[in-house]
N, C-alpha and C. Protein backbone atom coordinates (compact mmCIF):
# COMPACT_ATOMS: atom_id res chain seq x y z
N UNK A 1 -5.69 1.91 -20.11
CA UNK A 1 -6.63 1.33 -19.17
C UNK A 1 -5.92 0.26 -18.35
N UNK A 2 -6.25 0.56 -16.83
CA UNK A 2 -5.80 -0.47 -16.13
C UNK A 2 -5.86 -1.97 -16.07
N UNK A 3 -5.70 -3.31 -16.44
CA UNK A 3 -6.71 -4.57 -16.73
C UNK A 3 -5.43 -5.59 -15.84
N UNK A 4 -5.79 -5.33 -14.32
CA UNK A 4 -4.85 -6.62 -13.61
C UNK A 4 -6.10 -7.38 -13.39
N UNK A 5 -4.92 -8.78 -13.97
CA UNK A 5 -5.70 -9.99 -13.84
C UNK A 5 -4.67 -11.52 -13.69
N UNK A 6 -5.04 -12.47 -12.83
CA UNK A 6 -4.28 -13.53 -12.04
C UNK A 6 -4.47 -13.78 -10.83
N UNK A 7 -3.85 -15.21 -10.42
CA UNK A 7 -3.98 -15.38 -9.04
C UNK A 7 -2.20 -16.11 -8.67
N UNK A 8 -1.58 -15.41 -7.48
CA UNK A 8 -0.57 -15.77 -7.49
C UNK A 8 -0.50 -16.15 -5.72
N UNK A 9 0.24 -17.05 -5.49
CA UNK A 9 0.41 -17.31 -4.15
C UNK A 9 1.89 -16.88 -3.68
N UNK A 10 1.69 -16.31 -2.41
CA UNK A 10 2.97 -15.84 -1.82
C UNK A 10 2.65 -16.13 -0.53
N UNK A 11 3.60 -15.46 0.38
CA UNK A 11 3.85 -15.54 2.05
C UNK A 11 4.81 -14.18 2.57
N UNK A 12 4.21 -13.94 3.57
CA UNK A 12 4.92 -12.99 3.95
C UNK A 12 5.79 -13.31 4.64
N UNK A 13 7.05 -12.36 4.24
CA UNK A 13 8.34 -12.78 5.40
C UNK A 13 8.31 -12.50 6.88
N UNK A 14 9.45 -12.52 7.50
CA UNK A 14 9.63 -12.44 8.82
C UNK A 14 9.68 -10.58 9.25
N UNK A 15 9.50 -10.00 8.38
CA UNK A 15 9.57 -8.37 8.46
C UNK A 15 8.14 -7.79 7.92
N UNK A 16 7.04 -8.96 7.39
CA UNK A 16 6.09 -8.61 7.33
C UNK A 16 5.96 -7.92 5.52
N UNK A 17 6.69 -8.37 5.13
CA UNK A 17 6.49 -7.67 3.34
C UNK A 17 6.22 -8.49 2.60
N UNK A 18 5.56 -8.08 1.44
CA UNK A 18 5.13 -9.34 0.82
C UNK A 18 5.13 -8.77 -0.29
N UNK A 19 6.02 -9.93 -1.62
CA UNK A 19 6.13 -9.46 -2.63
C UNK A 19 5.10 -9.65 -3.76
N UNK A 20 5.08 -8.14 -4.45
CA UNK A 20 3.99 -8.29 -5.20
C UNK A 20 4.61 -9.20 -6.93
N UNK A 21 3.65 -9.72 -7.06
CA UNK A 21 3.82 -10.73 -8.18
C UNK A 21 4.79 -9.89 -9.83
N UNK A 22 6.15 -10.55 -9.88
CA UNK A 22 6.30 -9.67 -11.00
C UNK A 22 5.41 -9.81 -12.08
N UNK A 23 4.39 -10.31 -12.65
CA UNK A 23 3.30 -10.59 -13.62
C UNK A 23 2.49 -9.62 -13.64
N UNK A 24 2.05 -9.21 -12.24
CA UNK A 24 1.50 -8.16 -11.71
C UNK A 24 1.84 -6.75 -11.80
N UNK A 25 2.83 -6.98 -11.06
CA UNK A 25 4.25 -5.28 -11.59
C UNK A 25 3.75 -4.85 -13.01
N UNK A 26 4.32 -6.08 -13.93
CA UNK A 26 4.33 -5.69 -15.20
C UNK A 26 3.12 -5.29 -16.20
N UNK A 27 2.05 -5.77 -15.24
CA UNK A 27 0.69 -4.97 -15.63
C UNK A 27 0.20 -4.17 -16.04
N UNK A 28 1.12 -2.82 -14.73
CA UNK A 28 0.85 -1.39 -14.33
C UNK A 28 2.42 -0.43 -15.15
N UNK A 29 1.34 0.22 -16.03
CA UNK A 29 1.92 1.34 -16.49
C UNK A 29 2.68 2.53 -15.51
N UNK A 30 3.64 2.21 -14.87
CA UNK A 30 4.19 3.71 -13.30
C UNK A 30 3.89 4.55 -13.67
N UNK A 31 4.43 5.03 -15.39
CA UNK A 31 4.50 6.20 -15.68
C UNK A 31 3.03 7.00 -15.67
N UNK A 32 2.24 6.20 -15.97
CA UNK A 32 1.25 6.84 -15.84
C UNK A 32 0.31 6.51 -14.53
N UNK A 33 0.34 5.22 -14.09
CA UNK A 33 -0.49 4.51 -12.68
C UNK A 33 0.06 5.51 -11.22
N UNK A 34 1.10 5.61 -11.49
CA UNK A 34 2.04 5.96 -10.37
C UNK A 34 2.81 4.99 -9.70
N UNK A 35 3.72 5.57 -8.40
CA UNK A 35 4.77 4.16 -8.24
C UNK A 35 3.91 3.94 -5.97
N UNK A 36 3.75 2.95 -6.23
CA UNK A 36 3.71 2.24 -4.68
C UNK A 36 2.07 1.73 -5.14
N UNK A 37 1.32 1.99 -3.79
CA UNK A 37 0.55 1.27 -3.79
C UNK A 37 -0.45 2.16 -2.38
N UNK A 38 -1.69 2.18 -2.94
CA UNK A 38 -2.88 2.73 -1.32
C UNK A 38 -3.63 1.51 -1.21
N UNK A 39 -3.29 0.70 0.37
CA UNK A 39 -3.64 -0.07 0.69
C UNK A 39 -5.03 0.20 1.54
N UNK A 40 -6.27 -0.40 1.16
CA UNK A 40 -7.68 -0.03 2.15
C UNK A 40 -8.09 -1.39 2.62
N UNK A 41 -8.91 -1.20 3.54
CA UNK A 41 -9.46 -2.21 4.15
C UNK A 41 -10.43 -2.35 2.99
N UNK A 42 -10.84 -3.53 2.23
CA UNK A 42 -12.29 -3.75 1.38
C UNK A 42 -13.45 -4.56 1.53
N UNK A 43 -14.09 -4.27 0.77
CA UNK A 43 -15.22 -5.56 1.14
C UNK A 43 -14.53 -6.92 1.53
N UNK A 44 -15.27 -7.49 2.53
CA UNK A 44 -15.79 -8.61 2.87
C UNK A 44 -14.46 -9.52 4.01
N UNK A 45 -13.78 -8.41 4.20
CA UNK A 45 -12.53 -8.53 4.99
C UNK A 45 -10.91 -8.67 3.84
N UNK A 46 -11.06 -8.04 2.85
CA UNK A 46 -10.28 -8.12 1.82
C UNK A 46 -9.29 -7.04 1.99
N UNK A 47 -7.70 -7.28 1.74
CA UNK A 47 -6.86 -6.01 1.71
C UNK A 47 -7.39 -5.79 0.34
N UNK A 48 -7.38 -4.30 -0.36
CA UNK A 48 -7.33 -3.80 -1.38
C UNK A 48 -5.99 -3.10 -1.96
N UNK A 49 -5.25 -2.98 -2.82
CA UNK A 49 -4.11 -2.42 -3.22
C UNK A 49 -4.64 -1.34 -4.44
N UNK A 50 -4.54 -0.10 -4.41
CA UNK A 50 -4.66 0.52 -5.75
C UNK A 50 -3.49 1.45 -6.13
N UNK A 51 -3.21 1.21 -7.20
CA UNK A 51 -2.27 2.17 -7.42
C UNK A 51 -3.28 3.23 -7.39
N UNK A 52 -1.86 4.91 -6.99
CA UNK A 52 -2.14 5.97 -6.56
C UNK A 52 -3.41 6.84 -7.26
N UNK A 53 -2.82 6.44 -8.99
CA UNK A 53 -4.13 7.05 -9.70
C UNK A 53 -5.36 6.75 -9.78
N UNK A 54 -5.18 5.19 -9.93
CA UNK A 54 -6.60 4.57 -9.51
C UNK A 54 -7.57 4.49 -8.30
N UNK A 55 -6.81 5.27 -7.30
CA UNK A 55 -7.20 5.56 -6.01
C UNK A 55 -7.67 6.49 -5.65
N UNK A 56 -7.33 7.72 -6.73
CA UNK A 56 -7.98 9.15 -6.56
C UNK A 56 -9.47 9.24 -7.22
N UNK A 57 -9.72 7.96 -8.69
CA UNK A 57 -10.14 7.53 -8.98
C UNK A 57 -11.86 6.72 -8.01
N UNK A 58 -11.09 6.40 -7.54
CA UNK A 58 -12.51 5.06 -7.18
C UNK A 58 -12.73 5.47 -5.41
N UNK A 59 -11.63 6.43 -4.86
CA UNK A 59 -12.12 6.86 -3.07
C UNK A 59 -13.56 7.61 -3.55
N UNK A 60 -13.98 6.88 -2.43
CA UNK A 60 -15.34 7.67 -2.50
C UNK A 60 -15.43 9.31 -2.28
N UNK A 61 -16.26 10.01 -2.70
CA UNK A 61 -16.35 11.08 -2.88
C UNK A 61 -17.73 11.70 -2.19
N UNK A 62 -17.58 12.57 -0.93
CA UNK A 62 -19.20 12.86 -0.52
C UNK A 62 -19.01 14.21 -0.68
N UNK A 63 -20.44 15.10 -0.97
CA UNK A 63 -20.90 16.51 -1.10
C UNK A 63 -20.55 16.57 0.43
N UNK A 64 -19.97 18.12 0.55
CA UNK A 64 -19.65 18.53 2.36
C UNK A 64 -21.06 18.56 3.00
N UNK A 65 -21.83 18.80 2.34
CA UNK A 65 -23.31 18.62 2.67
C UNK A 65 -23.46 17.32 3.63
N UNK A 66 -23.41 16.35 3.21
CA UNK A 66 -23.55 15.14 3.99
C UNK A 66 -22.44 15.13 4.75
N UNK A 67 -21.69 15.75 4.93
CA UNK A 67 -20.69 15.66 6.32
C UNK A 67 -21.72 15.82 7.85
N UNK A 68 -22.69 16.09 7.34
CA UNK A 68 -23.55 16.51 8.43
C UNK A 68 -24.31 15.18 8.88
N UNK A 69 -23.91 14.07 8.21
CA UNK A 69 -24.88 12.67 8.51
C UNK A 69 -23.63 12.17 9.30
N UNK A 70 -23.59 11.41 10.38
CA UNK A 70 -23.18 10.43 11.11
C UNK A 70 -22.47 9.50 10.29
N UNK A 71 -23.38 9.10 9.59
CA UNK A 71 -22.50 7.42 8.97
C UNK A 71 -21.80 7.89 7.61
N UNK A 72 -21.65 9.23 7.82
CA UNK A 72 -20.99 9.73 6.36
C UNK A 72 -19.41 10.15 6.77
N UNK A 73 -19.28 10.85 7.95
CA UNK A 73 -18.30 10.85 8.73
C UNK A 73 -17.52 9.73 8.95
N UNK A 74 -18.04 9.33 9.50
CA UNK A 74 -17.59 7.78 10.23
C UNK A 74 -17.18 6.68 9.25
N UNK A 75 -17.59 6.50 8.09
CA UNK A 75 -17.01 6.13 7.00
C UNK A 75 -15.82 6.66 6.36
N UNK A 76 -15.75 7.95 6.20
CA UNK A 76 -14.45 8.35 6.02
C UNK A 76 -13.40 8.21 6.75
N UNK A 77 -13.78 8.17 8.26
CA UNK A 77 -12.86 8.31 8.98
C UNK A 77 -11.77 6.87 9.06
N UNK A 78 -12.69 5.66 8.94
CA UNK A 78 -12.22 4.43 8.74
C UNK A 78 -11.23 4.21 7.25
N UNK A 79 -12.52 4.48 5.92
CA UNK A 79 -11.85 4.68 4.77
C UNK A 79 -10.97 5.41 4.63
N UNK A 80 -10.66 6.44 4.95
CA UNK A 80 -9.07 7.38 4.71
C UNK A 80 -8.28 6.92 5.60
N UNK A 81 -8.68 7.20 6.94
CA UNK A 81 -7.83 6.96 8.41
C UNK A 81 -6.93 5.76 8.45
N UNK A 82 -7.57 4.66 7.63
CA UNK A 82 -7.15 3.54 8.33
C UNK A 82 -6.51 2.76 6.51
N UNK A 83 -6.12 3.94 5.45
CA UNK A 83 -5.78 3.79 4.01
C UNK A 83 -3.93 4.23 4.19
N UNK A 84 -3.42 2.84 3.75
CA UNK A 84 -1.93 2.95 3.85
C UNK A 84 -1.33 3.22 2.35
N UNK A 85 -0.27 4.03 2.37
CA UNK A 85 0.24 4.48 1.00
C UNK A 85 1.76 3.25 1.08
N UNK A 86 1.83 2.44 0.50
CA UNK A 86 2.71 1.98 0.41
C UNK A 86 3.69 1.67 -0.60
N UNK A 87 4.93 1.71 -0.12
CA UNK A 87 5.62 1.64 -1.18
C UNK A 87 6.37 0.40 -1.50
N UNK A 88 7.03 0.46 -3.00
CA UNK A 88 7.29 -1.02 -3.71
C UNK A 88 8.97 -0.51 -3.58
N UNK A 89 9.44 -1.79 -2.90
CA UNK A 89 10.82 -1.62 -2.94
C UNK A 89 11.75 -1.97 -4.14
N UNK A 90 12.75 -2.19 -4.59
CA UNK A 90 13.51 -2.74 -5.93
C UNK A 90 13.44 -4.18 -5.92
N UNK A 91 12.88 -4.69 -5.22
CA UNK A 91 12.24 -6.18 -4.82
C UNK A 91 10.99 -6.48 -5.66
N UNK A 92 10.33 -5.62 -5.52
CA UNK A 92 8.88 -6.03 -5.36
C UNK A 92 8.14 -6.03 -4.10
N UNK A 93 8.62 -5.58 -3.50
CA UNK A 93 7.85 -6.27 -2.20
C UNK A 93 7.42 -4.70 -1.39
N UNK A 94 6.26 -5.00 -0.62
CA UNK A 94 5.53 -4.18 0.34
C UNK A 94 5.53 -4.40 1.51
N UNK A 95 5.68 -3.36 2.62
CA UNK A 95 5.85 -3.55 3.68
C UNK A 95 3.91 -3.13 4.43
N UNK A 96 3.22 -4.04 4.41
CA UNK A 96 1.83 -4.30 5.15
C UNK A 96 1.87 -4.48 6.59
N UNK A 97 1.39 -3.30 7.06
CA UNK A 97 1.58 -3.22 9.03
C UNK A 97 0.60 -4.23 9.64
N UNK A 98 1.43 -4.71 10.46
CA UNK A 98 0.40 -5.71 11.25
C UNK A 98 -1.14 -5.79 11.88
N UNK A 99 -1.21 -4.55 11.65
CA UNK A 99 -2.42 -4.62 12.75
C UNK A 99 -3.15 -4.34 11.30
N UNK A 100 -2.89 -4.13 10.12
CA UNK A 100 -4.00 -4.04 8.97
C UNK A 100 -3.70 -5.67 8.47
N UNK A 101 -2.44 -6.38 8.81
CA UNK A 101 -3.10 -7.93 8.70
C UNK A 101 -3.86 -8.28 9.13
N UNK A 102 -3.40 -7.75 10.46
CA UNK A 102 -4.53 -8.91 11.53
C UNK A 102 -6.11 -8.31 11.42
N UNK A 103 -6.41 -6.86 11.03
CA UNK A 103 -7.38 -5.94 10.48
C UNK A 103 -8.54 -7.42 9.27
N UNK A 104 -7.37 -7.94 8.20
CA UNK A 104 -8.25 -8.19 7.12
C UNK A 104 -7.71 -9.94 7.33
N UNK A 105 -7.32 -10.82 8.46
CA UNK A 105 -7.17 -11.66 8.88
C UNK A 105 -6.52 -12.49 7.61
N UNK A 106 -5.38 -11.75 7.37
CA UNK A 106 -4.30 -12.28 6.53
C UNK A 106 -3.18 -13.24 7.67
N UNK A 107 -2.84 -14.86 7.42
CA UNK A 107 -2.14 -15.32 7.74
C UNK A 107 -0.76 -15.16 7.22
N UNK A 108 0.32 -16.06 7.38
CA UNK A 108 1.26 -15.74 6.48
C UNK A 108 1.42 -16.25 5.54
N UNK A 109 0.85 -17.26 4.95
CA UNK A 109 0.34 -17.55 3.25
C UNK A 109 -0.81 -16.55 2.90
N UNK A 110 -0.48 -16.35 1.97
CA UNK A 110 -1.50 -15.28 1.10
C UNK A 110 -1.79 -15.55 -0.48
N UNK A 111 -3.05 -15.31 -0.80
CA UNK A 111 -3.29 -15.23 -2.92
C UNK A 111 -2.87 -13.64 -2.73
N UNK A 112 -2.48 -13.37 -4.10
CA UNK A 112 -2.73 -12.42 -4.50
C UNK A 112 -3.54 -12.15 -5.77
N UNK A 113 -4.35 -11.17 -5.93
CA UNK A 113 -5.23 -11.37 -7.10
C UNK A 113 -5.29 -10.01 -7.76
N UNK A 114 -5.37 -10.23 -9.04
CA UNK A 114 -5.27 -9.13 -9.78
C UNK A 114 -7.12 -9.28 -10.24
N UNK A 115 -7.59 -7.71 -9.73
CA UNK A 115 -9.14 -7.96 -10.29
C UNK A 115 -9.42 -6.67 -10.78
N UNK A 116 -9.46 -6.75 -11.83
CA UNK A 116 -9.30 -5.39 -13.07
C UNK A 116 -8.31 -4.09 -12.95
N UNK A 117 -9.14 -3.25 -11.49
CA UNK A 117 -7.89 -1.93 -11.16
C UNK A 117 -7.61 -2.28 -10.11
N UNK A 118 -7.44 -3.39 -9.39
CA UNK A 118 -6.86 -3.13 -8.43
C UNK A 118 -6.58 -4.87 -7.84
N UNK A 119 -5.22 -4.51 -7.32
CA UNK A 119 -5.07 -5.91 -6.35
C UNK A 119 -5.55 -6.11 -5.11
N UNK A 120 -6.22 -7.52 -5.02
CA UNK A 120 -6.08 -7.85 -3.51
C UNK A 120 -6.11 -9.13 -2.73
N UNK A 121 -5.71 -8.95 -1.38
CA UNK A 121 -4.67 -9.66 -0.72
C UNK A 121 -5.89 -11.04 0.14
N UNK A 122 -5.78 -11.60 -0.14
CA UNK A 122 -6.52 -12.54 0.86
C UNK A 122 -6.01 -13.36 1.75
N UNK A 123 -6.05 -14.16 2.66
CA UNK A 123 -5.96 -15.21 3.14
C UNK A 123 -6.00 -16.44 2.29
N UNK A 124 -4.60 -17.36 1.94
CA UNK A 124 -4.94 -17.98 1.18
C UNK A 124 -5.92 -19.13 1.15
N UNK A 125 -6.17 -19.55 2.61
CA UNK A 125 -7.32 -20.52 2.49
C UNK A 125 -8.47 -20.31 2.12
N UNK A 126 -8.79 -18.58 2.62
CA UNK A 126 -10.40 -17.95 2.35
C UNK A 126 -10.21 -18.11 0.92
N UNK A 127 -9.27 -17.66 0.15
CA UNK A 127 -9.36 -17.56 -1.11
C UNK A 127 -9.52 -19.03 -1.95
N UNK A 128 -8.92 -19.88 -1.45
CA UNK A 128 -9.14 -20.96 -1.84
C UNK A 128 -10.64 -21.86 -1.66
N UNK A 129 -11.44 -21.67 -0.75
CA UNK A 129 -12.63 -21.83 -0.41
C UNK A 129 -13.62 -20.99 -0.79
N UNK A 130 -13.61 -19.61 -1.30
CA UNK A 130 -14.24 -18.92 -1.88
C UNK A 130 -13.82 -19.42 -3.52
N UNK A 131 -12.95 -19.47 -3.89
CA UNK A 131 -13.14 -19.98 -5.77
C UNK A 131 -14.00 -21.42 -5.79
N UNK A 132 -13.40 -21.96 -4.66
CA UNK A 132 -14.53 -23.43 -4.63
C UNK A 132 -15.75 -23.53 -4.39
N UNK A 133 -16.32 -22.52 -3.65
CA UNK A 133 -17.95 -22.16 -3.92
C UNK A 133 -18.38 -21.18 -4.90
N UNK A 134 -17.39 -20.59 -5.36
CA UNK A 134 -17.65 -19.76 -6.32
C UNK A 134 -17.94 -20.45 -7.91
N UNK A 135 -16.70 -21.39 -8.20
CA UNK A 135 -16.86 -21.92 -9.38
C UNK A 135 -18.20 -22.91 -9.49
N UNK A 136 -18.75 -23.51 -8.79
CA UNK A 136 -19.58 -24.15 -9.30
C UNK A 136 -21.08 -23.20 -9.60
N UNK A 137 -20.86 -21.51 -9.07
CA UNK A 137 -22.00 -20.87 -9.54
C UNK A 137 -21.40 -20.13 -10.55
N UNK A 138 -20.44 -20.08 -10.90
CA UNK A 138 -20.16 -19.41 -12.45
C UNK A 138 -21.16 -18.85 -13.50
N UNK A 139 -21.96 -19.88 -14.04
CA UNK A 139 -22.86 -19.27 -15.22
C UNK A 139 -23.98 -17.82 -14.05
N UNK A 140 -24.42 -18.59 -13.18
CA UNK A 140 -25.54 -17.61 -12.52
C UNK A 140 -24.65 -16.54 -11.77
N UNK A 141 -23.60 -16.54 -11.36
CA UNK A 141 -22.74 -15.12 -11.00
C UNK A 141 -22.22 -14.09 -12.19
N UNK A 142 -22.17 -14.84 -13.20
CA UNK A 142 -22.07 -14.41 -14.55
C UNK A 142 -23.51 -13.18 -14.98
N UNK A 143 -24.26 -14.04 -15.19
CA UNK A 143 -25.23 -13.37 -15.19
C UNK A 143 -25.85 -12.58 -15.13
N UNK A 144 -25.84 -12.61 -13.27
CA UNK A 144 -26.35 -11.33 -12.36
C UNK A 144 -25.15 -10.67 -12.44
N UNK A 145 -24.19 -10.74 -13.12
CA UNK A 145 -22.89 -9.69 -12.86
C UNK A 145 -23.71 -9.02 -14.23
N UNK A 146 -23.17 -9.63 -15.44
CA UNK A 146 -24.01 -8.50 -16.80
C UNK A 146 -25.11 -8.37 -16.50
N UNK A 147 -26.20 -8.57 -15.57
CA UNK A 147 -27.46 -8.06 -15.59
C UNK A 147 -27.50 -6.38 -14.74
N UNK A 148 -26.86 -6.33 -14.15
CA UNK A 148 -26.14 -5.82 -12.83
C UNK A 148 -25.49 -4.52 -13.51
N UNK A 149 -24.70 -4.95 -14.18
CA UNK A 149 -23.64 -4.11 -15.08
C UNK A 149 -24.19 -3.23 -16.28
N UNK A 150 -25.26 -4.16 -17.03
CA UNK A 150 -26.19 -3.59 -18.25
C UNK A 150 -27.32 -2.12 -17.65
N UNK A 151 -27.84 -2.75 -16.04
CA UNK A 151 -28.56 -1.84 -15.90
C UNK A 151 -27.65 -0.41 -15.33
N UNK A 152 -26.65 -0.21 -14.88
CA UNK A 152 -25.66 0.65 -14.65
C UNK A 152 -25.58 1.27 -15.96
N UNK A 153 -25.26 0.59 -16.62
CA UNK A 153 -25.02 1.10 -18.35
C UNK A 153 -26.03 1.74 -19.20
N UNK A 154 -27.50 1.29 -18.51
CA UNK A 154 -28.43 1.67 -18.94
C UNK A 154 -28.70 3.21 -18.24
N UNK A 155 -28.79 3.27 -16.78
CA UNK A 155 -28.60 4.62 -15.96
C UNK A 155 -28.08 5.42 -16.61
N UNK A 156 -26.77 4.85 -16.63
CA UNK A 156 -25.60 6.10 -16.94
C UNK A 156 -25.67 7.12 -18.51
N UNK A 157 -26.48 6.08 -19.19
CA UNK A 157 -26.90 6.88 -20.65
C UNK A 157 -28.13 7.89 -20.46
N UNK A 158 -29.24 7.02 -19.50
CA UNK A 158 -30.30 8.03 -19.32
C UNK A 158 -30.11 9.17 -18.07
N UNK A 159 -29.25 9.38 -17.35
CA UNK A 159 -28.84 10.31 -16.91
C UNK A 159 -27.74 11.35 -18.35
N UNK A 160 -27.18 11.22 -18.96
CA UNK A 160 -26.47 11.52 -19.78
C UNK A 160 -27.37 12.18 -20.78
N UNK A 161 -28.16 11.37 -20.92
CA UNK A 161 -29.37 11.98 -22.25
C UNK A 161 -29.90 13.43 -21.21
N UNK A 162 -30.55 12.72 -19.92
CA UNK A 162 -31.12 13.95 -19.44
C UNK A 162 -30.55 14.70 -18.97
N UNK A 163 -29.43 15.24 -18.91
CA UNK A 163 -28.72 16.17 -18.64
C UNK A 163 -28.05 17.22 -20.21
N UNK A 164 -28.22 16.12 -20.80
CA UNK A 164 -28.11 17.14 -22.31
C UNK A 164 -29.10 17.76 -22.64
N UNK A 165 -30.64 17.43 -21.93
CA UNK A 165 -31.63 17.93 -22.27
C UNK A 165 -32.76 17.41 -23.57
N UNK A 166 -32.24 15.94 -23.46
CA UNK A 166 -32.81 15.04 -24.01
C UNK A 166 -33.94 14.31 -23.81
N UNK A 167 -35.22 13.96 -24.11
CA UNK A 167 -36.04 13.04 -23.44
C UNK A 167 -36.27 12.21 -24.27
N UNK A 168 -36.47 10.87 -23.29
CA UNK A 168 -37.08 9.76 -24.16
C UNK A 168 -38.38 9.29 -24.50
């Protein structure tokens, strides 16, 4: 199981690469994760990093059926279209194209964060101003995260039951 976790500060060089944290590296299993990195645009203006397996993993997945909706299209086209495969040099380091910086308004200080399967890249000030409004709601983000999480957990059994042909 994948479990990245940390916060590391870096900067990108003058060629635009930015090295990923060896703490981080040493996280990810290659042999089995795979080697580089699929970079997506994510929530909330966030780069996302997933390794390859975890990426085949968590891309969204639509029935061709809904290819026939507008905003089902058009989502892919951004989500795949605009999804970089990148690779890790004998450095550590990634080469991130500019226009997906300037895309997720990465300066040239950056956090990097390890958040369960996957890394990602912030702006280090956003990131620094987001843990500072973040930490003082801790217990109540806590919360609504296991409340959030339990009822998912709860779904996923009663779909499971009813598909075995189970009722409750």
């Amino acid at each position: 199981m994948l479990l990245l976790t940390g916060q590391y500060f870096h900067a990108f060089d003058a060629k635009s690469r930015l090295t990923i944290p060896a703490k981080l590296r040493e996280q990810i299993n290659r042999s089995e994760q795979g080697y580089g990195f699929v970079a997506v645009h994510g929530f909330d203006g966030v780069l996302y990093l997933y390794t390859p397996k975890t990426y085949e993993r968590v891309a969204p997945q639509f029935d061709s059926a809904l290819h026939t909706k507008r905003d089902v299209r058009d989502y892919e086209r951004i989500a795949y279209g605009l999804a970089e495969q990148l690779e890790v040099d004998r450095l550590g380091r990634i080469l991130i194209p500019e226009y997906t910086r300037q895309a997720c308004g990465l300066s040239k200080e950056v956090a990097v964060i390890g958040v369960r399967d996957h890394v990602e890249i912030w702006d280090r000030d956003k990131w620094q101003g987001f843990v500072q409004d973040r930490l003082a709601q801790h217990d109540e983000l806590a919360e609504r995260a296991m409340a959030v999480a339990g009822n998912a957990t709860a779904g996923q059994a009663d779909q499971t039951e009813a598909s075995a042909g189970k009722t409750t």
